[in-house]
N, C-alpha and C. Protein backbone atom coordinates (compact mmCIF):
# COMPACT_ATOMS: atom_id res chain seq x y z
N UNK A 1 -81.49 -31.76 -102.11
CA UNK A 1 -81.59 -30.37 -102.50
C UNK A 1 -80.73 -29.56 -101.54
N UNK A 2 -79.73 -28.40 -101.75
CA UNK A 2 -79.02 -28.36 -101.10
C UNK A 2 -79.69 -26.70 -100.39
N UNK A 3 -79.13 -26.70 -99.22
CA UNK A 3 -79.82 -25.39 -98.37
C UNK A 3 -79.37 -24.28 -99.01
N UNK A 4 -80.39 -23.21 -98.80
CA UNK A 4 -79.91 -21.71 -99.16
C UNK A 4 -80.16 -21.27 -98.20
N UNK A 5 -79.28 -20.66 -97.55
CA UNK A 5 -79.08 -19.32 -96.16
C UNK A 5 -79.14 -18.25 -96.98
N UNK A 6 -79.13 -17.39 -95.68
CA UNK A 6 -79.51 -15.84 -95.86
C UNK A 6 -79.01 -15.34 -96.76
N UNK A 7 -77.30 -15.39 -96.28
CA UNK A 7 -75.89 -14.86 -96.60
C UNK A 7 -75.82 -15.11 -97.78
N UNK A 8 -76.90 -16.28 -98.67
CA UNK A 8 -76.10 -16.83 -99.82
C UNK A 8 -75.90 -16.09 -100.90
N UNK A 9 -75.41 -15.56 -102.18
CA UNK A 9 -75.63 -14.25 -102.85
C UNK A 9 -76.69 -14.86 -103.96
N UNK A 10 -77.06 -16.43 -104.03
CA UNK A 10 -77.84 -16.93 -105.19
C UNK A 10 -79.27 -16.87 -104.08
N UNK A 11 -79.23 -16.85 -103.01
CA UNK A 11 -80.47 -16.74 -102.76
C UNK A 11 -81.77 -15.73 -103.26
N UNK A 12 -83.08 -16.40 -103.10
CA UNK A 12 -83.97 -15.61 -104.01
C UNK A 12 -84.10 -14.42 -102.98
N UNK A 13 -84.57 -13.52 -103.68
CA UNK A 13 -85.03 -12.00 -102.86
C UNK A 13 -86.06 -11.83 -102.45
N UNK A 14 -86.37 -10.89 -102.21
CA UNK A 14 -88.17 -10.43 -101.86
C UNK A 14 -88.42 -10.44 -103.40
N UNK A 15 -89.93 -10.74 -103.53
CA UNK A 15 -90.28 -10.72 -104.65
C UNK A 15 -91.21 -9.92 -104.98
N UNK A 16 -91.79 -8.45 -103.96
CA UNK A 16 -92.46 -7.22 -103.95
C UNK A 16 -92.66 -6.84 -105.89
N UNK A 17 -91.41 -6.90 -106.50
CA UNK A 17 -91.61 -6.18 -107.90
C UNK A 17 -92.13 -6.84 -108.61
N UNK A 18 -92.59 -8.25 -108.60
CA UNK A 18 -92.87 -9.39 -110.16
C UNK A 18 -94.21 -8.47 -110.50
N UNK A 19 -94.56 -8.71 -111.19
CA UNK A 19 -95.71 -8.74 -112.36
C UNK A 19 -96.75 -9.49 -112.38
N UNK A 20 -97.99 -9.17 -112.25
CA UNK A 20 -99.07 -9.94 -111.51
C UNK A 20 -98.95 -11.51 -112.48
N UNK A 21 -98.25 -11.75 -114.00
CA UNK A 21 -97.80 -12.98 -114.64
C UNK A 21 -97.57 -13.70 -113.95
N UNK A 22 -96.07 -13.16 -112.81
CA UNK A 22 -94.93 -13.48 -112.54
C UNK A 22 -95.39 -14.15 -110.97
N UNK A 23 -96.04 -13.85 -110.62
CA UNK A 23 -97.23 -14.02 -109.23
C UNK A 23 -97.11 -16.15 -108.91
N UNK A 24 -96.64 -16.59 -107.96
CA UNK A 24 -97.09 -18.16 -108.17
C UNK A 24 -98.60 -17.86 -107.51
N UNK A 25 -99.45 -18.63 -107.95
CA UNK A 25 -100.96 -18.88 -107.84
C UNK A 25 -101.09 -18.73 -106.28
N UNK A 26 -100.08 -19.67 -105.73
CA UNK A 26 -100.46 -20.09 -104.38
C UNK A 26 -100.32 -18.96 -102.97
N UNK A 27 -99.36 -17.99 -103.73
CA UNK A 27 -98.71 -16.91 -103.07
C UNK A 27 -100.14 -16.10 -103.06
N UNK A 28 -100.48 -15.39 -104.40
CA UNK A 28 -101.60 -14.82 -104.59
C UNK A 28 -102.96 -15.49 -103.84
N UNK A 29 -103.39 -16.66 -103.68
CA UNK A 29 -104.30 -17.25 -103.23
C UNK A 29 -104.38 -16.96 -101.54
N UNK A 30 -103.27 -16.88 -100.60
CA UNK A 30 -103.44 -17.02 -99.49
C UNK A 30 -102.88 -15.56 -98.95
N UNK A 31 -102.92 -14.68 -100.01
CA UNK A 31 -102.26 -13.47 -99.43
C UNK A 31 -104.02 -12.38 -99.68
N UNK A 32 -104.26 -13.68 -100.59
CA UNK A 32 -106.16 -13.02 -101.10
C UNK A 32 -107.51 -13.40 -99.85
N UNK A 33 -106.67 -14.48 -99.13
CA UNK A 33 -107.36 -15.04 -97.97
C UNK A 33 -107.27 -14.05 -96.73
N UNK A 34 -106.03 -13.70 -96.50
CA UNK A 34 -105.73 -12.96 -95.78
C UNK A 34 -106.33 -12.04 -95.33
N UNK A 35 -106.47 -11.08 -96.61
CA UNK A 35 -107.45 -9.78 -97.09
C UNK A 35 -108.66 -9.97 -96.73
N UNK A 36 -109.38 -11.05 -96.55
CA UNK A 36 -110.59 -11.56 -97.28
C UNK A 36 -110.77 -11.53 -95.28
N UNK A 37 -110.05 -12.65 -94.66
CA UNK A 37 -110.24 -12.56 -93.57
C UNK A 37 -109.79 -11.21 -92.51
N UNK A 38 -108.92 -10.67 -93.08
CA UNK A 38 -108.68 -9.75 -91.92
C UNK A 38 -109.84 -8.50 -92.14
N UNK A 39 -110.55 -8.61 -93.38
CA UNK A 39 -111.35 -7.34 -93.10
C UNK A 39 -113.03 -8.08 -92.83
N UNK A 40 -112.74 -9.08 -93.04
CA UNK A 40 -113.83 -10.00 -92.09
C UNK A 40 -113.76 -9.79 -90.66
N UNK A 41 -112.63 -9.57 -90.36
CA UNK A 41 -112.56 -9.35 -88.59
C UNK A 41 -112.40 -7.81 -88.75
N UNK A 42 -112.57 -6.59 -89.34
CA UNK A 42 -112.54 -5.79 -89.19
C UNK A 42 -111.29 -5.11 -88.69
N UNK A 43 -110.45 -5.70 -88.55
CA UNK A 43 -108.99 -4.91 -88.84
C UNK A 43 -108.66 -4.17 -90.00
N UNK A 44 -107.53 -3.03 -89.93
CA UNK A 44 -107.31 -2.43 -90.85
C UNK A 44 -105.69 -2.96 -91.31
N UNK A 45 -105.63 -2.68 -92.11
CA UNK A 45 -103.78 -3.12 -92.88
C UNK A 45 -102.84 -2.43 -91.86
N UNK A 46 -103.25 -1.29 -91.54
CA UNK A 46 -102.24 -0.66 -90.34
C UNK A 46 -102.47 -1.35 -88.97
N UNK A 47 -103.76 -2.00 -88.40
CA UNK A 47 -103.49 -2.27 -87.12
C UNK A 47 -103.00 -3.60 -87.71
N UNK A 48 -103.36 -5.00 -88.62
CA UNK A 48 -102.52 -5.75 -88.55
C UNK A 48 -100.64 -5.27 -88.54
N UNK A 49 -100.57 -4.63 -89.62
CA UNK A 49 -99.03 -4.30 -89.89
C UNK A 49 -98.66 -4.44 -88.90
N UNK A 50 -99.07 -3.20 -88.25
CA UNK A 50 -98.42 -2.56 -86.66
C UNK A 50 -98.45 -3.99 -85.49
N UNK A 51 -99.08 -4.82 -85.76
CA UNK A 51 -99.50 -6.02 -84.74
C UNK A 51 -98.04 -7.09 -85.18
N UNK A 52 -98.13 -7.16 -86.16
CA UNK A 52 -96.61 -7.77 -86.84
C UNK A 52 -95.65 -7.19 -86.79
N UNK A 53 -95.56 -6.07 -86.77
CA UNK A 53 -94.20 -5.32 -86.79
C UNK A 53 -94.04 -5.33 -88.85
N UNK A 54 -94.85 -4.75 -89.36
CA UNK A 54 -94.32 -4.46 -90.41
C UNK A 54 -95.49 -3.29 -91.05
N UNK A 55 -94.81 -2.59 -92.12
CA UNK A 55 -95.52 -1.74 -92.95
C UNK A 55 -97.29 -1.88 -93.32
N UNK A 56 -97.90 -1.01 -93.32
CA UNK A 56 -99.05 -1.09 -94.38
C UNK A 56 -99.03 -1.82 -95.43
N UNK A 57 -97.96 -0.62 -96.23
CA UNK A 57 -97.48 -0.97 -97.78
C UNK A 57 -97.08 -2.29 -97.65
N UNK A 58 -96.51 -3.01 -96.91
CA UNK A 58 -95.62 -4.19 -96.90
C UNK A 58 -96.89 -5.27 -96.49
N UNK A 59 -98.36 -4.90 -96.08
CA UNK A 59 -99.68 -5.86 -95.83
C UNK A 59 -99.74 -6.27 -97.16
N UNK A 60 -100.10 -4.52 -97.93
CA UNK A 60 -100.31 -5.20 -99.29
C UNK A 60 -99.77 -5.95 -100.58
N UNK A 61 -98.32 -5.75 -100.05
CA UNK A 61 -97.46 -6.60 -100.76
C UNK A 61 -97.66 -8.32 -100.28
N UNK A 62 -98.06 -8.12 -98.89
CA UNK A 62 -98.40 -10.09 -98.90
C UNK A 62 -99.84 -10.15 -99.61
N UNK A 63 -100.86 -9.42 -98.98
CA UNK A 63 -102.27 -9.52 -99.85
C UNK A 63 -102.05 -9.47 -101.10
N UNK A 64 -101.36 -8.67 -102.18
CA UNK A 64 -101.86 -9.08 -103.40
C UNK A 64 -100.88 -10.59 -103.82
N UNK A 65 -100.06 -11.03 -102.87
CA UNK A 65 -99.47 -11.80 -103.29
C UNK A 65 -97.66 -11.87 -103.98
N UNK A 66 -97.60 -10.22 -103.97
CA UNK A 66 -96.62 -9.81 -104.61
C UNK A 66 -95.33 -9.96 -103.85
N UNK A 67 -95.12 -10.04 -102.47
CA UNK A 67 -94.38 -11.09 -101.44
C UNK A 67 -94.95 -12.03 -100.86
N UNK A 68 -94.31 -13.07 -100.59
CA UNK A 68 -94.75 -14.21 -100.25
C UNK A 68 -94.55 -14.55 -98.89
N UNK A 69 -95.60 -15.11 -97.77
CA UNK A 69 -95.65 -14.42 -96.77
C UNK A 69 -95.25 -16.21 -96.14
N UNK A 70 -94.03 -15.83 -95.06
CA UNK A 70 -93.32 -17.17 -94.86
C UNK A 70 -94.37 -17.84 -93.27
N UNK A 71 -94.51 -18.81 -93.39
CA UNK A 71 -94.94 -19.76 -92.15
C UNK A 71 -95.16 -19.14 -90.87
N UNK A 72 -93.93 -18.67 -90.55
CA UNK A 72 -94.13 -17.58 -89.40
C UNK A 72 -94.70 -17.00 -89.49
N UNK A 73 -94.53 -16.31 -90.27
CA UNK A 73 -95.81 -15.14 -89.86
C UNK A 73 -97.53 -15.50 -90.26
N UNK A 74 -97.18 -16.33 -91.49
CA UNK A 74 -98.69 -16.38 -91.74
C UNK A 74 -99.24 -17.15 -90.22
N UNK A 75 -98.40 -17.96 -89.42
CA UNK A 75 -99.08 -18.47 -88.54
C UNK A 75 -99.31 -17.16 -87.46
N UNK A 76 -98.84 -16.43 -86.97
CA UNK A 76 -98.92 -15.31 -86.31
C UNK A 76 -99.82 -14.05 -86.52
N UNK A 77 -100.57 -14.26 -88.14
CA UNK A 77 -101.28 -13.81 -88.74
C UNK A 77 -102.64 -14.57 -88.22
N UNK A 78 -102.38 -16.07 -88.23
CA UNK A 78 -103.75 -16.42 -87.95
C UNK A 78 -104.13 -16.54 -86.26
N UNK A 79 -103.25 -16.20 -85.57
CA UNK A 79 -103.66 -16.10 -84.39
C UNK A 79 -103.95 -14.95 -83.94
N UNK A 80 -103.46 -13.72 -84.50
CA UNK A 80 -104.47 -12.15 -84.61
C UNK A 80 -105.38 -12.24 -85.36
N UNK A 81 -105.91 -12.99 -86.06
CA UNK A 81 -107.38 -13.02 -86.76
C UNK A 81 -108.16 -14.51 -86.30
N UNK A 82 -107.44 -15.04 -85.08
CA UNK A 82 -107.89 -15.62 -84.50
C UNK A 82 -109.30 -17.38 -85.58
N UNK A 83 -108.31 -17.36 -86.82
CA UNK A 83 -108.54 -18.19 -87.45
C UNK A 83 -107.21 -19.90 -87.44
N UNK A 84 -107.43 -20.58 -88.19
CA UNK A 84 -106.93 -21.58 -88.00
C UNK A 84 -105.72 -20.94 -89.23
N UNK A 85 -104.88 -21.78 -89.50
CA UNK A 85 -103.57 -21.22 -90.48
C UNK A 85 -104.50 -21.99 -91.79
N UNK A 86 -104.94 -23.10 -91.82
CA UNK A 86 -105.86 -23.71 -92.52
C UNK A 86 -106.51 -22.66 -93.52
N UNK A 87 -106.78 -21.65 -92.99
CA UNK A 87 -108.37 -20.95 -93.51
C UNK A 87 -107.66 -19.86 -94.58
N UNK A 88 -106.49 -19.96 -94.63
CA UNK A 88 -105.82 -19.09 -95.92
C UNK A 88 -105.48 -20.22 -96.96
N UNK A 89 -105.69 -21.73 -96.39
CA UNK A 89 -105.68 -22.21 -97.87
C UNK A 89 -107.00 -22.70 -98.32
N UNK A 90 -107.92 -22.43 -97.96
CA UNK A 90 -109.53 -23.09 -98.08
C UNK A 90 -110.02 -22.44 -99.36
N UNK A 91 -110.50 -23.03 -99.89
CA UNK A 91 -110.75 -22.28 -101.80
C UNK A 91 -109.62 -23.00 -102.67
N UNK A 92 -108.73 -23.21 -102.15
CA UNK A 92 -107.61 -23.35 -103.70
C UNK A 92 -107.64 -24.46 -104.42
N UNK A 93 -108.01 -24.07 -105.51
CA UNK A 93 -107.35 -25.31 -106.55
C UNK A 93 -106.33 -25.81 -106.72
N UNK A 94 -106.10 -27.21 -105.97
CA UNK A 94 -105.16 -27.59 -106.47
C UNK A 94 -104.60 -28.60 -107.84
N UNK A 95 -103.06 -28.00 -108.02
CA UNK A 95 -102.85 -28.53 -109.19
C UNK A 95 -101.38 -28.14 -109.31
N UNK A 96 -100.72 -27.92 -110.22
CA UNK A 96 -99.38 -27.35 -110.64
C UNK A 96 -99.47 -26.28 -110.26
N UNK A 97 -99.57 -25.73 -109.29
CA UNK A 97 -99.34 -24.27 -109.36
C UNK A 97 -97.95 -24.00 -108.70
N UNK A 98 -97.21 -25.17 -107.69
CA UNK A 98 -96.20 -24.49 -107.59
C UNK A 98 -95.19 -24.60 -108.27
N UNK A 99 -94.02 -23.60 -108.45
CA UNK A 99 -93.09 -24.01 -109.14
C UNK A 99 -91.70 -24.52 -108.76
């Protein structure tokens, strides 16, 4: 499979605009974990954001799933909510969901 860099112009984009259809399962599933845990620890979308270096608006674009939130950070995510990286995939069905 051949690499896609940054620079590439076929590379995929942010995917903030799809359509909750358009959503892969797995994206939605651990961006729903997220949510689920960070207001379990009583953080707000602004103190995580601000803890990451990114937007509010841009929390809820990984929580509903509508960007897809890359390794890095989800791991950097789970060490401010002081969970395992594990615990955003716990619940999921698996099956075909990715594409």
């Amino acid at each position: 499979m051949p690499r896609i860099s940054s620079n590439n112009q076929n590379a995929p984009n942010e995917r903030a605009f799809e359509t909750d259809s358009e959503r892969n399962p797995v994206d939605v599933h651990v961006g729903g974990r997220v949510r689920f845990l960070r207001i379990s620890a009583g953080v707000s979308e602004q103190e995580l954001g601000a803890a990451l270096g990114v937007t509010a608006e841009r929390m809820r674009a990984y929580e509903s799933g509508a960007t897809r939130i890359g390794p890095s950070l989800l791991y950097d995510v789970s060490k401010l909510l002081q969970c395992p990286p594990t615990a955003f995939f716990e619940g999921m069905k698996l099956g075909n969901s990715a594409r």
